[in-house]
C-alpha atoms as a PDB file:
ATOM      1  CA  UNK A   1      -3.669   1.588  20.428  1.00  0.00           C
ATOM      2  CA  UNK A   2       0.129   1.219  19.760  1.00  0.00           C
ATOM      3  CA  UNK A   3       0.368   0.505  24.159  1.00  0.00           C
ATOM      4  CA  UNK A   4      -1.817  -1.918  23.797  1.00  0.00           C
ATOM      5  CA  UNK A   5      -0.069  -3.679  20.495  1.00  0.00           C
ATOM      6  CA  UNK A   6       3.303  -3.462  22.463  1.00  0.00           C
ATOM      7  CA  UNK A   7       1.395  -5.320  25.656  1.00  0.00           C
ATOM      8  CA  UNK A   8       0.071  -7.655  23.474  1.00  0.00           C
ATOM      9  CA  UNK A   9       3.410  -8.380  22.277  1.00  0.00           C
ATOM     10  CA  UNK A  10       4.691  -8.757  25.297  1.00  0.00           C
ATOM     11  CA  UNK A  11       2.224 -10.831  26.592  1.00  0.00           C
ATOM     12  CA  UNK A  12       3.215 -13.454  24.178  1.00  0.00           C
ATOM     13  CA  UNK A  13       6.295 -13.389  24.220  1.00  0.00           C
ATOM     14  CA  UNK A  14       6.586 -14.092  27.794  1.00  0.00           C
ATOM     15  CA  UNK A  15       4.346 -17.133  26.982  1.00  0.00           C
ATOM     16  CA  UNK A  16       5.520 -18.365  24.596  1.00  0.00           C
ATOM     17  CA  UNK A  17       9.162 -18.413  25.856  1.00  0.00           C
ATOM     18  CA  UNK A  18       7.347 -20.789  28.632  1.00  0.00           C
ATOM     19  CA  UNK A  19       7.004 -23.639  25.915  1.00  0.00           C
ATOM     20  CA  UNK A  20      10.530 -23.451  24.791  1.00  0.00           C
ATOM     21  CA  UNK A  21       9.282 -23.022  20.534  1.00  0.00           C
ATOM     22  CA  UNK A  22      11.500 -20.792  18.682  1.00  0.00           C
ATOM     23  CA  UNK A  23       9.002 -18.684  16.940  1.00  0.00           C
ATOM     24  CA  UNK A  24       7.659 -15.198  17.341  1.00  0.00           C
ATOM     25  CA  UNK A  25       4.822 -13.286  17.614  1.00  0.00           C
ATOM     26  CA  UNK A  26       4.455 -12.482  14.493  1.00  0.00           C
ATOM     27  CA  UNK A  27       4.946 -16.243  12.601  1.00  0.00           C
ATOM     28  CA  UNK A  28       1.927 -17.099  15.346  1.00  0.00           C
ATOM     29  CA  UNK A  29       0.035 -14.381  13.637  1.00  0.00           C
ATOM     30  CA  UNK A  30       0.732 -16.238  10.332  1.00  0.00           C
ATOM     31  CA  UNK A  31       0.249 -19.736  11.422  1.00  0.00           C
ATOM     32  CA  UNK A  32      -3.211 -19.013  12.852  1.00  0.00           C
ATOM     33  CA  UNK A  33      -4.067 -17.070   9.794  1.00  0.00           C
ATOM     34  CA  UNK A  34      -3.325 -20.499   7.667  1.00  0.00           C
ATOM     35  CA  UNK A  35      -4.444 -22.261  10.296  1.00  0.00           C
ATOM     36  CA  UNK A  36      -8.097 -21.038   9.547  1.00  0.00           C
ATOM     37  CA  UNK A  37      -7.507 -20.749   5.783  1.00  0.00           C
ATOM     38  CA  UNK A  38      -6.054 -24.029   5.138  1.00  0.00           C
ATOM     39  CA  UNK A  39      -3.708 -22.231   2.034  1.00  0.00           C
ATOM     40  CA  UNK A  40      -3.618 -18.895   0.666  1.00  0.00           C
ATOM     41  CA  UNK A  41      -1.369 -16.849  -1.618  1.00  0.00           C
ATOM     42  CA  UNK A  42       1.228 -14.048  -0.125  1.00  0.00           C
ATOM     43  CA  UNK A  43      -1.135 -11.608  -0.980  1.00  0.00           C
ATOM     44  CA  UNK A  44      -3.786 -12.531   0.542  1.00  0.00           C
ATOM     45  CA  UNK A  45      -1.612 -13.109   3.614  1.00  0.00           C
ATOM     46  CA  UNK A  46      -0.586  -9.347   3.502  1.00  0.00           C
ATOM     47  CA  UNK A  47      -4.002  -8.274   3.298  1.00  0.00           C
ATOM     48  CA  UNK A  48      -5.358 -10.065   6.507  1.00  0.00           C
ATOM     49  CA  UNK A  49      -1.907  -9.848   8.410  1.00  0.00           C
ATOM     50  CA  UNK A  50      -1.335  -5.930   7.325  1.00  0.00           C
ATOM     51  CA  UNK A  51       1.800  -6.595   6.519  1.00  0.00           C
ATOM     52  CA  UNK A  52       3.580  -5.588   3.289  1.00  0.00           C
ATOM     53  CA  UNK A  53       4.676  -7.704   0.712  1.00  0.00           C
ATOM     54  CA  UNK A  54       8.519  -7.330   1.249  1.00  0.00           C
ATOM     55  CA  UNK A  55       8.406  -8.093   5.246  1.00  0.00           C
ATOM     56  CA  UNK A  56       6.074 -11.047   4.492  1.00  0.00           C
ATOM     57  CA  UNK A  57       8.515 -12.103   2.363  1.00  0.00           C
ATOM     58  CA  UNK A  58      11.060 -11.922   4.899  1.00  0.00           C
ATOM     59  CA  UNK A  59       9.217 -13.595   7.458  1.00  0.00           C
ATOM     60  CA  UNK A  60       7.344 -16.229   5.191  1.00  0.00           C
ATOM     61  CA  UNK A  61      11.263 -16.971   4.379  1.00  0.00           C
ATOM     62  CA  UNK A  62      11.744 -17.222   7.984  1.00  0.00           C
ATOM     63  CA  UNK A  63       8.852 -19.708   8.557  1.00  0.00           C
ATOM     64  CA  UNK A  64       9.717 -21.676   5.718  1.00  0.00           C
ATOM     65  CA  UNK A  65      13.749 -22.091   7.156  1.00  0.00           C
ATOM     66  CA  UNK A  66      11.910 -23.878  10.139  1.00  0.00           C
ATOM     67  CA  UNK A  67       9.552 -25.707   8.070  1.00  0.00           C
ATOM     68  CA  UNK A  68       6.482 -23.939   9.995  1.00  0.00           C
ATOM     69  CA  UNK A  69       5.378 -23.854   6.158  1.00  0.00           C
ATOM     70  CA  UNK A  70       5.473 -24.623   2.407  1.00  0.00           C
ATOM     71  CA  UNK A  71       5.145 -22.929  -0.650  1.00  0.00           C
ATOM     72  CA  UNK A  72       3.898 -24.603  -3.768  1.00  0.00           C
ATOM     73  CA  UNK A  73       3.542 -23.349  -7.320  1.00  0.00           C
ATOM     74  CA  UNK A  74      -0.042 -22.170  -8.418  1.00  0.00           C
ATOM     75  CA  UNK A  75      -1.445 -24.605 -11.302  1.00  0.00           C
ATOM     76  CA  UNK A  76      -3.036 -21.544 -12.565  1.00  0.00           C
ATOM     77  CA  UNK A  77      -0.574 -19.379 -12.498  1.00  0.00           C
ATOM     78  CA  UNK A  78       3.056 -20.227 -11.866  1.00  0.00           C
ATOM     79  CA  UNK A  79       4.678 -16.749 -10.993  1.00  0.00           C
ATOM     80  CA  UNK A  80       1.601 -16.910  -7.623  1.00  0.00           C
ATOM     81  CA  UNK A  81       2.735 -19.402  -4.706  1.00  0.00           C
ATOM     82  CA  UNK A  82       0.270 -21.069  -2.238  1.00  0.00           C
ATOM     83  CA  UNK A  83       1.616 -21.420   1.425  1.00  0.00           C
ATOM     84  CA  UNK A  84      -0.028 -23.903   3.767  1.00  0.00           C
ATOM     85  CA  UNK A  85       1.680 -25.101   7.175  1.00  0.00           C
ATOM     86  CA  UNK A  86       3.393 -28.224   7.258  1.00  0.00           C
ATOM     87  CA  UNK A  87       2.457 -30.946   9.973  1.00  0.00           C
ATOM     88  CA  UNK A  88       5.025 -29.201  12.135  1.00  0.00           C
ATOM     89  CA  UNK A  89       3.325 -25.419  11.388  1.00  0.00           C
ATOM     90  CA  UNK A  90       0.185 -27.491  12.363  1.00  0.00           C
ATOM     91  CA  UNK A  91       2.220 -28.738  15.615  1.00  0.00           C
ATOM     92  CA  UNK A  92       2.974 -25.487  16.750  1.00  0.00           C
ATOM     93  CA  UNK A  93      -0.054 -24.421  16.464  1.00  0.00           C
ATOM     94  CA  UNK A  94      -1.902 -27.394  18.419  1.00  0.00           C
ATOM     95  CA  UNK A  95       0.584 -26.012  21.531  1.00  0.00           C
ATOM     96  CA  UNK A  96       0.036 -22.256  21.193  1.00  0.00           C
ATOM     97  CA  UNK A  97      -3.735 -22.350  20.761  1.00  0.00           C
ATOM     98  CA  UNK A  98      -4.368 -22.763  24.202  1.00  0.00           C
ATOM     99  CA  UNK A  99      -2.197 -19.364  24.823  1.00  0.00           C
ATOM    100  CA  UNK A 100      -4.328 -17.530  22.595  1.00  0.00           C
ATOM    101  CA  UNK A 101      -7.394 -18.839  23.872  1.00  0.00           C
ATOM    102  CA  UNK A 102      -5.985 -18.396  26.916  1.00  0.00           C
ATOM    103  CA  UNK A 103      -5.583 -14.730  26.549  1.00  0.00           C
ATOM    104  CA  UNK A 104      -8.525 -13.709  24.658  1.00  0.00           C
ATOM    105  CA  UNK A 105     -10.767 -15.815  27.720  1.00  0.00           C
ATOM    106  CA  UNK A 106      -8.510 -13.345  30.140  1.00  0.00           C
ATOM    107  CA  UNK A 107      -9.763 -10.258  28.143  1.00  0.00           C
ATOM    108  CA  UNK A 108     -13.281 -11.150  28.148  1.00  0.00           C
ATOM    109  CA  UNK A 109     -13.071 -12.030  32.009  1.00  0.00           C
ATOM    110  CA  UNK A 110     -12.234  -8.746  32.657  1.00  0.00           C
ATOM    111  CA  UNK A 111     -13.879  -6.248  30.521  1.00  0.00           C
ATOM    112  CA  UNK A 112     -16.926  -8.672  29.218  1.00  0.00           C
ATOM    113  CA  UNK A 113     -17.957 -10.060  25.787  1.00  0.00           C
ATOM    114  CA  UNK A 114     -20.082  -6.993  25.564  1.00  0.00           C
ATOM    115  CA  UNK A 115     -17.085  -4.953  26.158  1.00  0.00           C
ATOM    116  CA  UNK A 116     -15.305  -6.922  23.779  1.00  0.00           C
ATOM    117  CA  UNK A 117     -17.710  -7.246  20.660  1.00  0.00           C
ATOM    118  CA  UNK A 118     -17.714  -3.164  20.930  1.00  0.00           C
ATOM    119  CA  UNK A 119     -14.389  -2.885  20.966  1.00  0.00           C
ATOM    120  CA  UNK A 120     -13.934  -5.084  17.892  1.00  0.00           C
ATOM    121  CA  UNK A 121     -16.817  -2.826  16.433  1.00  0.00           C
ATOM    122  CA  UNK A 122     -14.865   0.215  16.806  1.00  0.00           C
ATOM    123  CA  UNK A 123     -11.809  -1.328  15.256  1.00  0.00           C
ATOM    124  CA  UNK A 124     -13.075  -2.291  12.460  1.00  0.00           C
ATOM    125  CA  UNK A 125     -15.207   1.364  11.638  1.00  0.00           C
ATOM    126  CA  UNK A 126     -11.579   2.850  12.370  1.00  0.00           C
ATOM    127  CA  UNK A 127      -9.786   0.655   9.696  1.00  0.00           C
ATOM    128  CA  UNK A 128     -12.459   0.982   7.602  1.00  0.00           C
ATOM    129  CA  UNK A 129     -12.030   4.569   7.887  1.00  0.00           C
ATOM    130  CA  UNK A 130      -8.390   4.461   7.424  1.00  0.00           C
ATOM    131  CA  UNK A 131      -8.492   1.784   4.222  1.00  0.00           C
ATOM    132  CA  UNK A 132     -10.870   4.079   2.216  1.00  0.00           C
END
């Protein structure tokens, strides 16, 4: 599994540096994550993304530097932020979508939605397995 994370990566990158954005792999992670969500909190974040709380941080930070997002103060509970993109997070979204679709339509030309929907499967009875 970690090859195929690193190809993935790579994949991307090499992509991505075709549209000339300066973001990463990872803030794409994050974008489409709020991207379907709309806004969420930073923990909620880290527990869809996997990531911990103190790299989030760091890369939430990141995102924010570049206006990809914004954090706002919780009416119900100030110490908790909500982060939603910013029409600019939204913007680099609209222009990397078609890379991911892109790339998951590659993956199901070649191995099949069948193929695909079973591999999913299996991923999620192995982090299942692992987050018990």
């Amino acid at each position: 599994m970690y090859t195929l994370s690193i190809s993935v990566r790579k994949y991307f990158h090499k992509k991505l540096a075709l549209l000339n954005l300066d973001i990463t792999y990872e803030m794409i992670r994050l974008l489409a994550i709020l991207s379907r969500n709309n806004y969420m909190n930073q923990q909620e974040i880290a527990d869809i993304s996997t990531k911990n709380k103190a790299s989030l941080t760091s890369l939430l930070d990141n995102m924010q530097k570049r206006e990809l997002i914004v954090r706002t103060e919780d009416d119900l509970d100030r110490r908790n932020k909500i982060i939603s993109l910013t029409a600019k997070g939204k913007a680099y979204m609209k222009e990397v979508s078609p890379v991911v679709n892109t790339f998951f339509q590659l993956v199901e030309d070649h191995i099949g939605k069948q193929e695909m929907e079973r591999m999913n499967k299996t991923i999620m009875k192995i982090n299942q397995l692992l987050n018990v």
